[in-house]
Protein backbone atom coordinates (compact mmCIF):
# COMPACT_ATOMS: atom_id res chain seq x y z
CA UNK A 1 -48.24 -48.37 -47.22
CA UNK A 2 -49.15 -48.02 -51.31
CA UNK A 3 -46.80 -48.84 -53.46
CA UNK A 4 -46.48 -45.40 -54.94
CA UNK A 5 -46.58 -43.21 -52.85
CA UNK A 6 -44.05 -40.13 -51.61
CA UNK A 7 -44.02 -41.83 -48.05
CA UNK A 8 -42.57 -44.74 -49.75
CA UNK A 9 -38.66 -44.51 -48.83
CA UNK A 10 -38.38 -46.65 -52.38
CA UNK A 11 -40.05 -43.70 -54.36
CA UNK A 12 -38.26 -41.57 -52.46
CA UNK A 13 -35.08 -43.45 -53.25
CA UNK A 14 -35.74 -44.24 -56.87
CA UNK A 15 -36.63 -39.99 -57.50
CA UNK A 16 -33.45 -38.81 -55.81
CA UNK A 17 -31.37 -41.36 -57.98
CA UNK A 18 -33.03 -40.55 -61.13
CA UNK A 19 -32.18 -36.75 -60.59
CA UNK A 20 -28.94 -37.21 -59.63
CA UNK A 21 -28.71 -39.69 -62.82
CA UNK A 22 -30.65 -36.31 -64.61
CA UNK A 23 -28.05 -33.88 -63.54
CA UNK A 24 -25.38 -36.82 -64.45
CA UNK A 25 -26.31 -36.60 -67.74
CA UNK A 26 -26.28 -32.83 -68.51
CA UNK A 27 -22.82 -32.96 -67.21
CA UNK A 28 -21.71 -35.88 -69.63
CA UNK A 29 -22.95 -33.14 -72.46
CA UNK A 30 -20.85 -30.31 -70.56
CA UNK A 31 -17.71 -32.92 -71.02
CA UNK A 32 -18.39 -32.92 -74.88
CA UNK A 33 -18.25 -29.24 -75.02
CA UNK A 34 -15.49 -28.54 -72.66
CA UNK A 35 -13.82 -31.01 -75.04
CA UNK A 36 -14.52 -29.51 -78.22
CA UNK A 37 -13.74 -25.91 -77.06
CA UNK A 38 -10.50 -26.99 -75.27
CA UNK A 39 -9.82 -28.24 -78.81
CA UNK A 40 -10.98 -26.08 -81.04
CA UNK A 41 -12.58 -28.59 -82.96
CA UNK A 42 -16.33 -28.32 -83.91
CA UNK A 43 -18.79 -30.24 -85.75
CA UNK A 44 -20.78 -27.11 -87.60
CA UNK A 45 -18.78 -24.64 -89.51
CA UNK A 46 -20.70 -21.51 -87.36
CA UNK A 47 -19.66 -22.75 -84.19
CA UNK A 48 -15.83 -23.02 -85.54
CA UNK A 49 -16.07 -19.78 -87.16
CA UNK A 50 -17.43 -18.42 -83.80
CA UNK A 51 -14.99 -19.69 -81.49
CA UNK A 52 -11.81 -19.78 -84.18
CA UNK A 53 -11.49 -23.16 -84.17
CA UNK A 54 -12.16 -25.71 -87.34
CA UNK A 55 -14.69 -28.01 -88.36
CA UNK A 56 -13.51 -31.87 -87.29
CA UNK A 57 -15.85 -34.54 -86.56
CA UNK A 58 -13.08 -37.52 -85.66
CA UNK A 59 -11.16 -35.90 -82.77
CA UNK A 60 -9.74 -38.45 -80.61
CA UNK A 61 -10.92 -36.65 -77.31
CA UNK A 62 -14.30 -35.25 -77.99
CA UNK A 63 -15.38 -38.45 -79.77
CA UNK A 64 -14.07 -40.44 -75.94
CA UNK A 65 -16.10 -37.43 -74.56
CA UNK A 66 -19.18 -37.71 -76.98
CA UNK A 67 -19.41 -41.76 -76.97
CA UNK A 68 -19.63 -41.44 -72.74
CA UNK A 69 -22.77 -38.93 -73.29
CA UNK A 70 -24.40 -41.34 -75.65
CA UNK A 71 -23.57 -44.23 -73.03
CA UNK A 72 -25.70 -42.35 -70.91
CA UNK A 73 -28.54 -41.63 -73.50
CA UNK A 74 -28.74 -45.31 -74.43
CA UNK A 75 -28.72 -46.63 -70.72
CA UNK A 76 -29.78 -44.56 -67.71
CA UNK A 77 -33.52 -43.63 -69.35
CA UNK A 78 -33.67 -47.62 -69.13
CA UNK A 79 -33.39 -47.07 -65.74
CA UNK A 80 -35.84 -44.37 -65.28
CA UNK A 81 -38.58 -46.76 -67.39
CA UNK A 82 -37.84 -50.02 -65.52
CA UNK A 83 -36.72 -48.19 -62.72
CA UNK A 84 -39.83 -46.51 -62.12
CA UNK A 85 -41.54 -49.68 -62.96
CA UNK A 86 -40.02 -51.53 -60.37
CA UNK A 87 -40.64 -49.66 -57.47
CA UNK A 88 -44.45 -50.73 -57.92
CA UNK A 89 -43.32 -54.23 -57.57
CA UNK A 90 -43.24 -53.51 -53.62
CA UNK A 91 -39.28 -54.32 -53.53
CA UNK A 92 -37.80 -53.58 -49.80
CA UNK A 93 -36.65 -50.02 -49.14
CA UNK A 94 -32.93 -51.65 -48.43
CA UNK A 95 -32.21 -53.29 -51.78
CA UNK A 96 -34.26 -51.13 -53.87
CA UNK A 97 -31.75 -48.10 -52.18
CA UNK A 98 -28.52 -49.91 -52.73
CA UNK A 99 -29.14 -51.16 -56.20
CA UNK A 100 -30.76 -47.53 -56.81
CA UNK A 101 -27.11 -46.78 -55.21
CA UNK A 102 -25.13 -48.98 -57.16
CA UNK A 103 -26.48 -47.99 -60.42
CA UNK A 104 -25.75 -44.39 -60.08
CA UNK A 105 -22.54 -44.72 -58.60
CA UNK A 106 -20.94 -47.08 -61.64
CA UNK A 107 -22.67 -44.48 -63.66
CA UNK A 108 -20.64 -42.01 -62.41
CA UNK A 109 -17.43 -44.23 -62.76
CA UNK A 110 -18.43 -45.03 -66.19
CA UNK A 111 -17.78 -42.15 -67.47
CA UNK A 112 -14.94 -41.42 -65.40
CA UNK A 113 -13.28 -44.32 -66.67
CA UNK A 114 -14.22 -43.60 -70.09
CA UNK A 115 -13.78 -39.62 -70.52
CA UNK A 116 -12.27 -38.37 -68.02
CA UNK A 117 -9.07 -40.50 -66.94
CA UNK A 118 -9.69 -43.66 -69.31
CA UNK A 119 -8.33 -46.82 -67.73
CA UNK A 120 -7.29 -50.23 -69.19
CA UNK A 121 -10.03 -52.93 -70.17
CA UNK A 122 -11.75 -54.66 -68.46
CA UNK A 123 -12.72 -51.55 -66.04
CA UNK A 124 -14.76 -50.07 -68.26
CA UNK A 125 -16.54 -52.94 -69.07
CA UNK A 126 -16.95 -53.82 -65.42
CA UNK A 127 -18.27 -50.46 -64.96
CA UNK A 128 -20.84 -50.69 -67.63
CA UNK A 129 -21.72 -54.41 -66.93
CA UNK A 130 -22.88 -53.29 -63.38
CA UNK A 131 -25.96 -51.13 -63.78
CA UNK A 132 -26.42 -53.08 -67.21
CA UNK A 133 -26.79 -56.19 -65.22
CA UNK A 134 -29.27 -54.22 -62.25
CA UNK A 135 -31.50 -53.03 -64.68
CA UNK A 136 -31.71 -56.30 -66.40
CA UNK A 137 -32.42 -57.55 -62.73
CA UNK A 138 -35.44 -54.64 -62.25
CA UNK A 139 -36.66 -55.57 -65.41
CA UNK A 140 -36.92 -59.31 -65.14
CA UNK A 141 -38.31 -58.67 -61.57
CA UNK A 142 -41.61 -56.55 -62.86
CA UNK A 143 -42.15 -59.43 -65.59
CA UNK A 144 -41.86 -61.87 -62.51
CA UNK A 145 -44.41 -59.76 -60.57
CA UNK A 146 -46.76 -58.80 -63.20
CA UNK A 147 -46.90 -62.38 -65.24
CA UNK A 148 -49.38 -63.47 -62.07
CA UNK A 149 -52.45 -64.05 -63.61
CA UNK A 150 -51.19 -64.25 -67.18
């Protein structure tokens, strides 16, 4: 079976992931909004006028709100680079699933730990360190594979 290929369960795997991960992240930006309109607090004097609220750019809750979306910005298209790298690396259907899996899942609690019922430290950081830590593992994998020959 080719690497790449849509009868490969890991491309199959690593494409429903990355739009669940896709969908993930438009709802991270939904939490900013529901945030600022719960609020009443905007960042551009239209939208405040518009929705009779007032133009505040430190607001305890939709900065929480905001910093989880750019957590997801700055991390899960990572995943989708190295991620998609990976999968030509030939890695078995199994563990290419569950750490496909495991990513998207501490994703999920990520921000759920950070926006939406924040938690102590260190569960956040556990949270984060997770898929931090298996895309560090895809990524040194591909060097592994493609430094043959080098």
């Amino acid at each position: 079976m080719a690497p790449v290929s849509l009868d490969n369960p890991v491309i199959r795997s690593y494409l429903f992931y990355s739009g669940v991960l896709g969908l993930k992240l438009l709802g991270t930006a939904l939490l900013t909004s529901k945030a600022r309109y719960t609020r009443k607090v905007f960042a551009n004097e239209e939208d405040a006028r518009y929705s009779g609220g007032v133009v505040k750019v430190n607001d305890p809750e939709v900065e929480r709100a905001r910093r989880a979306h750019l957590n997801d910005l700055e991390n899960i298209p990572v995943f989708w680079i190295l991620g998609a790298i990976f999968v030509t690396t030939g890695p078995s259907a199994s563990v290419a699933t569950l750490l496909f899996r495991t990513y998207t899942a501490m994703r999920f609690l990520h921000t759920i730990v950070y926006a939406v019922k924040p938690l102590p430290q260190p569960t956040r950081a556990i949270v984060f360190t997770i898929p931090f830590l298996l895309t560090v593992y895809m990524g040194v994998n591909i060097i592994i594979h493609y430094a043959e020959g080098f």
